[in-house]
C-alpha atoms as a PDB file:
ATOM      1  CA  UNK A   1     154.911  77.211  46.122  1.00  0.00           C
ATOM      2  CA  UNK A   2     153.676  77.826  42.688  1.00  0.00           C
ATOM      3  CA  UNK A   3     155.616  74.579  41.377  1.00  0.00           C
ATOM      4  CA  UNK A   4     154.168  72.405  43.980  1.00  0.00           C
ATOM      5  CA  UNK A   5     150.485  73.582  43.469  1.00  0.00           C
ATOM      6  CA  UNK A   6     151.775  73.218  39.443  1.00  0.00           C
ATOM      7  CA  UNK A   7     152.209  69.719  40.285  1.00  0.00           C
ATOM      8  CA  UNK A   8     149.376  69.162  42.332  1.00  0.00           C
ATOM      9  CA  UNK A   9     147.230  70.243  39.300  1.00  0.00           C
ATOM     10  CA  UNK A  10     149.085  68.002  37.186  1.00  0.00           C
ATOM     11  CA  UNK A  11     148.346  65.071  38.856  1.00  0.00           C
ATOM     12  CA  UNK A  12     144.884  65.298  40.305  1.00  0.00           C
ATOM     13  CA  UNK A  13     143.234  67.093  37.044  1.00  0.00           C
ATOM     14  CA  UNK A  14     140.393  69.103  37.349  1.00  0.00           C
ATOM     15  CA  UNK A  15     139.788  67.891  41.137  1.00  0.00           C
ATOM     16  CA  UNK A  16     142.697  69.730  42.113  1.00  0.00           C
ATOM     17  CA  UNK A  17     141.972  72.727  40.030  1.00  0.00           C
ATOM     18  CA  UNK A  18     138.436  72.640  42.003  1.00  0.00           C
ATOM     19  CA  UNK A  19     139.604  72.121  45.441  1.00  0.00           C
ATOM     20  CA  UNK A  20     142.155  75.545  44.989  1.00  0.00           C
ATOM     21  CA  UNK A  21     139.785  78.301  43.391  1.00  0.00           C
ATOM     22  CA  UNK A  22     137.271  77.215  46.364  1.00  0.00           C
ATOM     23  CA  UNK A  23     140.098  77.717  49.148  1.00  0.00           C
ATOM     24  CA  UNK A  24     141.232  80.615  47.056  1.00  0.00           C
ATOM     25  CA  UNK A  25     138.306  82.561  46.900  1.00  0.00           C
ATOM     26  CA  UNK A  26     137.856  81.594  51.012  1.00  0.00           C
ATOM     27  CA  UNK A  27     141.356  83.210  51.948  1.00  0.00           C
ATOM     28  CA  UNK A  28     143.892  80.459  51.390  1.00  0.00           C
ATOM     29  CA  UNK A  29     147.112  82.192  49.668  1.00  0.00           C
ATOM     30  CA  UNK A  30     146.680  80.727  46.508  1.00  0.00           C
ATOM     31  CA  UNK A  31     147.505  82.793  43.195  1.00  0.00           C
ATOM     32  CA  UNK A  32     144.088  82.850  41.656  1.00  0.00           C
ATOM     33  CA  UNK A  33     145.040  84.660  38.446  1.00  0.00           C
ATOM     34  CA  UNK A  34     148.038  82.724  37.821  1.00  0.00           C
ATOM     35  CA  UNK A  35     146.372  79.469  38.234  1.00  0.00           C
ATOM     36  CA  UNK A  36     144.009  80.211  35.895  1.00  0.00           C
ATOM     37  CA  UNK A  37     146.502  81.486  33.330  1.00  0.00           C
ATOM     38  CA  UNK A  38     148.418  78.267  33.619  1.00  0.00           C
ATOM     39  CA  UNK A  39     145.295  76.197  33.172  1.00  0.00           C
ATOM     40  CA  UNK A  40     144.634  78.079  30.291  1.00  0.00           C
ATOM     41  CA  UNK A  41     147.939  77.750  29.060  1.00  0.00           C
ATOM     42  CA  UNK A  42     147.045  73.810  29.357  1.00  0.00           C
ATOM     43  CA  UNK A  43     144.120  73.756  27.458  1.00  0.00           C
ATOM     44  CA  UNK A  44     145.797  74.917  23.946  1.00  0.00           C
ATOM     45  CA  UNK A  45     146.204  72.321  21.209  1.00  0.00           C
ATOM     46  CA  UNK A  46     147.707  69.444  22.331  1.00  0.00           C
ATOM     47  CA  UNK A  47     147.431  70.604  25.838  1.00  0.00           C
ATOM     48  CA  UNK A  48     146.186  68.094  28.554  1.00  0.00           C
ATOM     49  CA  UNK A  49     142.869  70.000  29.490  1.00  0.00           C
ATOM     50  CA  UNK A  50     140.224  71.175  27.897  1.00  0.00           C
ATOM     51  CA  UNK A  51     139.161  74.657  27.746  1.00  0.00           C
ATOM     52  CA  UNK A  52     135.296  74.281  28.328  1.00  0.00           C
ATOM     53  CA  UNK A  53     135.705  71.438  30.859  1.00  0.00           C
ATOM     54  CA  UNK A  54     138.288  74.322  32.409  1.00  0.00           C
ATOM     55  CA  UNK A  55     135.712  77.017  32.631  1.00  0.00           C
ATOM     56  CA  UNK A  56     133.037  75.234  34.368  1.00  0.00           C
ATOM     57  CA  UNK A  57     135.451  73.323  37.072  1.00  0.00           C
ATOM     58  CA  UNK A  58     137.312  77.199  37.854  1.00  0.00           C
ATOM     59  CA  UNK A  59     133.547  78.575  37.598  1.00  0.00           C
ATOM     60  CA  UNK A  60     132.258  75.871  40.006  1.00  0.00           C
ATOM     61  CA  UNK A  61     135.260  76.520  42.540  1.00  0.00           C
ATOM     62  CA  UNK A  62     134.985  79.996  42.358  1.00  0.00           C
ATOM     63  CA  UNK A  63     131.433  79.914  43.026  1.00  0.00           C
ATOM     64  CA  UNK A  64     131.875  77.610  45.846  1.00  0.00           C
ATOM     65  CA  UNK A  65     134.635  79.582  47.848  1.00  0.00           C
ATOM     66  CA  UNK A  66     132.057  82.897  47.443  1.00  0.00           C
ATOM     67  CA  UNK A  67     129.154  81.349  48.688  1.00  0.00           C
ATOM     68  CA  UNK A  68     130.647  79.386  51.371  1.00  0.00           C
ATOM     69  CA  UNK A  69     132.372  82.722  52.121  1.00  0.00           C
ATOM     70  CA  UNK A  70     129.065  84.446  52.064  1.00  0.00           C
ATOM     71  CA  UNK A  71     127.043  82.135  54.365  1.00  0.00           C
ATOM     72  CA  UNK A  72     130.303  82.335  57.074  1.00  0.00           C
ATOM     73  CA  UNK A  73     129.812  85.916  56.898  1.00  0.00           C
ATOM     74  CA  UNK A  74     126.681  85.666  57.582  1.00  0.00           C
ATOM     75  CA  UNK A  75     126.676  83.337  60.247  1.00  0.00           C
ATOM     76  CA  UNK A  76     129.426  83.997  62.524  1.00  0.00           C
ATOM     77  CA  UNK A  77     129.954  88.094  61.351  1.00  0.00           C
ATOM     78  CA  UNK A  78     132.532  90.999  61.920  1.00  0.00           C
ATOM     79  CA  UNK A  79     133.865  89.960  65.047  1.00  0.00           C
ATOM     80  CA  UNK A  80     134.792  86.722  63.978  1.00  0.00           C
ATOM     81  CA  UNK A  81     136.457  87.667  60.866  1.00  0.00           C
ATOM     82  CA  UNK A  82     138.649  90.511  63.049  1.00  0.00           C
ATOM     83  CA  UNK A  83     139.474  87.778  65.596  1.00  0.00           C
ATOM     84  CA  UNK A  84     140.499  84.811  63.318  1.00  0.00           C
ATOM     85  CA  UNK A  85     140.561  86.062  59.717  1.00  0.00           C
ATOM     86  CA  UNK A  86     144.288  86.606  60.192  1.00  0.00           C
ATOM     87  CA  UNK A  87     144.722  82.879  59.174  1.00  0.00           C
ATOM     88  CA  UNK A  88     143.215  83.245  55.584  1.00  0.00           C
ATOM     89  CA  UNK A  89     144.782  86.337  55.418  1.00  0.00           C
ATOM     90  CA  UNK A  90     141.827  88.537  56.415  1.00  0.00           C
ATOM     91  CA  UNK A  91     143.880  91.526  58.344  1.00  0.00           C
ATOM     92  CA  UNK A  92     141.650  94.385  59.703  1.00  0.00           C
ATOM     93  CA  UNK A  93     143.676  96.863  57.015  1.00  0.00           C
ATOM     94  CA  UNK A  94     142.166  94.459  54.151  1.00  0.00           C
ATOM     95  CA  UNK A  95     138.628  93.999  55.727  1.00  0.00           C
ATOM     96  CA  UNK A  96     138.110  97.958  56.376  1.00  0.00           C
ATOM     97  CA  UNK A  97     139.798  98.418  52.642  1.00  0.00           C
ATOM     98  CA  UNK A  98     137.182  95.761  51.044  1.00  0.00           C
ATOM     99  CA  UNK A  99     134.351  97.337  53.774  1.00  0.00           C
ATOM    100  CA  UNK A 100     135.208 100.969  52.049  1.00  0.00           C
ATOM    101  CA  UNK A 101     134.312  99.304  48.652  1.00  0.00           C
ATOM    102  CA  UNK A 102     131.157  97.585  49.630  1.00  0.00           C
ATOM    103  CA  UNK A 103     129.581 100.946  50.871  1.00  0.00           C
ATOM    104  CA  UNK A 104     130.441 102.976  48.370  1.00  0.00           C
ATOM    105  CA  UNK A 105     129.913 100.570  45.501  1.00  0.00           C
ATOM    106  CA  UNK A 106     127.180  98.127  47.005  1.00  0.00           C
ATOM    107  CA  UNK A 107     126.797  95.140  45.530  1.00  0.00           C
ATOM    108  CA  UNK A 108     128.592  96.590  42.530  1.00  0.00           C
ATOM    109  CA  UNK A 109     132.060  96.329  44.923  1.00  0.00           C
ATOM    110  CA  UNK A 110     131.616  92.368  44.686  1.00  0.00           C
ATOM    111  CA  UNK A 111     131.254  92.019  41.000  1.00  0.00           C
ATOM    112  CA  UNK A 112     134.088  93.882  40.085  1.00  0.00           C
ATOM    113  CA  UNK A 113     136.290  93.013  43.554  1.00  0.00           C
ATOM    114  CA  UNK A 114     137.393  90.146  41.476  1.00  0.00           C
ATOM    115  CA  UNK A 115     139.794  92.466  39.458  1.00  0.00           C
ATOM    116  CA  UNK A 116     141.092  94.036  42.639  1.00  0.00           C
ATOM    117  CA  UNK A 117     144.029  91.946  44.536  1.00  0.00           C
ATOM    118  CA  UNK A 118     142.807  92.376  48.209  1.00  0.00           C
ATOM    119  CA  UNK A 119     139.569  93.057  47.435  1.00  0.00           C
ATOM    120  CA  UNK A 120     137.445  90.024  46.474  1.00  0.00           C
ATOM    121  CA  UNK A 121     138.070  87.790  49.641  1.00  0.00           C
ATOM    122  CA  UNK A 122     136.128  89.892  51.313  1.00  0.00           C
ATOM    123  CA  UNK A 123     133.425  91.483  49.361  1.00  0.00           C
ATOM    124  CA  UNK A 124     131.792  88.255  49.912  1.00  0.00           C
ATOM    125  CA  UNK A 125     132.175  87.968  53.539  1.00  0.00           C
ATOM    126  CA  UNK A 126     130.986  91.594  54.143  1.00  0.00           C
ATOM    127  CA  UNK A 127     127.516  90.493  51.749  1.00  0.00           C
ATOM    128  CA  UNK A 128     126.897  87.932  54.509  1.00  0.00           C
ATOM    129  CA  UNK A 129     127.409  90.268  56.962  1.00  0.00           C
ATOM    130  CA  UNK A 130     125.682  93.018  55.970  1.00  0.00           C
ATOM    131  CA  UNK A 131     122.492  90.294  55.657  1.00  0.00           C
ATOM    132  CA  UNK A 132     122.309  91.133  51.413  1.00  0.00           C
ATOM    133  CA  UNK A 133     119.646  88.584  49.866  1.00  0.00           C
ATOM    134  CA  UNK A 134     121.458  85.433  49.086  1.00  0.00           C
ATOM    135  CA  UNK A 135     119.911  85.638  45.709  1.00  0.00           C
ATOM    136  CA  UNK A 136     120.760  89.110  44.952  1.00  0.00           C
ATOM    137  CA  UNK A 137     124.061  88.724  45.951  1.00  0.00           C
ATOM    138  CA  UNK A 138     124.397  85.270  43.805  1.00  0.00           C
ATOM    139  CA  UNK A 139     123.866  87.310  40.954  1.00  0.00           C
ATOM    140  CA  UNK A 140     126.133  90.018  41.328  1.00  0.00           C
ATOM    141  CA  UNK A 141     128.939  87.405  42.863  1.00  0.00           C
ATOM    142  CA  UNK A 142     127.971  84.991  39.900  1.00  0.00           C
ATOM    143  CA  UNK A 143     128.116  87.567  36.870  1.00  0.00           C
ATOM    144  CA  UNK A 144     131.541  88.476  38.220  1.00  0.00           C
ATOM    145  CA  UNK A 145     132.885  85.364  38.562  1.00  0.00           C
ATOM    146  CA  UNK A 146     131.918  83.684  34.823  1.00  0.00           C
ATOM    147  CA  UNK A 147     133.420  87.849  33.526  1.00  0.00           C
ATOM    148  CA  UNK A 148     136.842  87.220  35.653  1.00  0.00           C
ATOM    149  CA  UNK A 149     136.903  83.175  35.047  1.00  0.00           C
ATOM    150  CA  UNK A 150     136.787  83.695  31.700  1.00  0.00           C
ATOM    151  CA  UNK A 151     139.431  86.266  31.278  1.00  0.00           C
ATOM    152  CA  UNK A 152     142.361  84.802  32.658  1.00  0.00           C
ATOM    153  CA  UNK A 153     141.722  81.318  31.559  1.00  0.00           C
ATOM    154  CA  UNK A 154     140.996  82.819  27.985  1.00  0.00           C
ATOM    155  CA  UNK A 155     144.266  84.882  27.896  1.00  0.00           C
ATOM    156  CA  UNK A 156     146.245  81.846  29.078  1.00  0.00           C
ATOM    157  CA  UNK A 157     144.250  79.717  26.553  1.00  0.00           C
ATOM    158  CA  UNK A 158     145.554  82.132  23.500  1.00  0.00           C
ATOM    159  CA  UNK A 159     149.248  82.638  25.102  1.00  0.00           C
ATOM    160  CA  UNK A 160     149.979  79.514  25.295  1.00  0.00           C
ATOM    161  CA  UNK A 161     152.810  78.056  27.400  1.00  0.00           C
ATOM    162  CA  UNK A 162     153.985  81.920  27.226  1.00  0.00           C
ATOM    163  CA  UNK A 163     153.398  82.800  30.697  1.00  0.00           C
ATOM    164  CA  UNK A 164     156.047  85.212  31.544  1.00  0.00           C
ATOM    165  CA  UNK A 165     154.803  87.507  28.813  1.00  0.00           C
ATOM    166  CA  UNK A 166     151.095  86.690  29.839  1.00  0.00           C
ATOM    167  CA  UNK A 167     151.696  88.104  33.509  1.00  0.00           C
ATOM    168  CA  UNK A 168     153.612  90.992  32.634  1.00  0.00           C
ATOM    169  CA  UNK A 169     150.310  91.720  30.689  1.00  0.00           C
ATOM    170  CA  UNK A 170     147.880  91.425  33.088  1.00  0.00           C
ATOM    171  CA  UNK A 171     149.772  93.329  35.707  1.00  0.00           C
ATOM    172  CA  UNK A 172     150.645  96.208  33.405  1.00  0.00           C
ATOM    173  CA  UNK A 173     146.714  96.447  32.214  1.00  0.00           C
ATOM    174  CA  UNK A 174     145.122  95.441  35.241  1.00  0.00           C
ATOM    175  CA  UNK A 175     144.246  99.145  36.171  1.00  0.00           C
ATOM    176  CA  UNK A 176     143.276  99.726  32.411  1.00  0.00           C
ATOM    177  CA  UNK A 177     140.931  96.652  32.082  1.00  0.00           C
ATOM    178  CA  UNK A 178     139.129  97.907  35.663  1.00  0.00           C
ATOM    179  CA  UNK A 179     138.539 101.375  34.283  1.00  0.00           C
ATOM    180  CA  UNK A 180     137.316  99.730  30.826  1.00  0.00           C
ATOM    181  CA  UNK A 181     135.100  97.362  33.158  1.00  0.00           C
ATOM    182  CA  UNK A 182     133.555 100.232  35.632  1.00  0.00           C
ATOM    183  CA  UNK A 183     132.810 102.713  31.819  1.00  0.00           C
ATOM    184  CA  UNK A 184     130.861  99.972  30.724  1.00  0.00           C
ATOM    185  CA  UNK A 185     128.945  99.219  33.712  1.00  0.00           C
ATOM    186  CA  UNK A 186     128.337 102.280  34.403  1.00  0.00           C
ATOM    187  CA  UNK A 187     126.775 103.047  30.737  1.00  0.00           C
ATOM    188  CA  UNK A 188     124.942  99.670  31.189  1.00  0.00           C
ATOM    189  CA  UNK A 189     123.311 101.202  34.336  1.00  0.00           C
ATOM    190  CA  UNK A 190     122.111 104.349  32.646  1.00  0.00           C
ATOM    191  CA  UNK A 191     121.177 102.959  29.697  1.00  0.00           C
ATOM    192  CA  UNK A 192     118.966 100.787  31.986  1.00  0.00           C
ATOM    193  CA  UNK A 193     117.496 103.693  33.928  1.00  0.00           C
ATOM    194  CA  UNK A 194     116.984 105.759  30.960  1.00  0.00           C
ATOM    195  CA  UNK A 195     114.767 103.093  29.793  1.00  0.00           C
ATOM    196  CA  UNK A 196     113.094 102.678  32.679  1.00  0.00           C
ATOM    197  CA  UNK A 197     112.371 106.148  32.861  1.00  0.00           C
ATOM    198  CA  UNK A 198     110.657 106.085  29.486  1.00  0.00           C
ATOM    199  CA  UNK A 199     108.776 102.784  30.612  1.00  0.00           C
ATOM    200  CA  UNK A 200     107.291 105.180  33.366  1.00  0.00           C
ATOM    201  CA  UNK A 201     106.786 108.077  31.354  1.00  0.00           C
ATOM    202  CA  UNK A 202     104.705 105.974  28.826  1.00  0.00           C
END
């Protein structure tokens, strides 16, 4: 499947490369993170992309998928996503996993859900759902997107045509590069509120 979606990159450009972060992001089974590392792969010297043209079509299609995703969660709701999410492969286990997330993290659950296999097709269904401003949630599912769009292409960018290596990588840091993410959010946030507190103080 990989070699056919490969090929379907290779010969409609940055259309295709649109077309399958949006369905991506939605629920179709396609390999996000892999994608993006072979795009980046494509975009060093010599390579047939380029790397800021890259960025802004996977940002685009990302950004697509999460607010189309968003604005059918908030239209149609739960019951809709239990009865036919099956076909994008929105199971009840993975909907009450990404559900746990949102209300214990908030809005926090969809800007790093990106990181988490499982996780981000649904964080942005379960925003629209639980009726989050589209704004506020744009933010948060924005800020994400640009963080995780920009890793993978990057890594694939400096790997080169390397891949095998590349994806050993990310799935033997993946849990590292979360943790590293959620410290520096979280000193972000009280960095922010210590401030805040002074503001008031003063």
């Amino acid at each position: 499947m990989q070699e056919a979606l490969y090929d379907f990159i290779n010969h409609y450009g940055y259309i295709a490369l649109y077309i399958l972060l949006s369905a991506g992001i939605i629920g179709v089974p396609v390999p996000d993170e892999t994608l993006m590392a072979f795009v980046g792969s494509l975009t060093a010297p010599g390579g047939p992309f380029n790397y800021t043209t890259a960025l802004i079509v996977i940002y685009a299609g990302t950004m697509t998928g999460m607010i189309v995703s968003y604005y059918l969660g908030h239209r149609v709701g739960k019951p809709f996503l239990y009865r036919y999410g099956k076909w994008f492969k929105l199971t009840p286990s993975r909907i009450e996993r990404a559900e746990g997330w949102f209300k214990k993290y908030g809005l926090w659950a969809v800007f790093f859900g990106y990181f988490v296999p499982g996780v981000r097709h649904f964080t942005c269904y379960l925003s629209g759902v639980s009726g989050v401003k589209f704004f506020k949630y744009l933010f948060y599912a924005g800020t994400g997107a640009l963080l995780w769009c920009t890793t993978f292409l990057t890594l694939g960018h400096f790997i080169g045509r390397n891949l095998e290596g590349l994806f050993k990588l990310i799935h033997k840091y993946m849990g590292i590069s979360f943790a590293i993410l959620a410290i520096v959010a979280i000193v972000g946030i009280l960095i922010y509120l210590r401030i805040r507190k002074r503001k008031a103080v003063h």
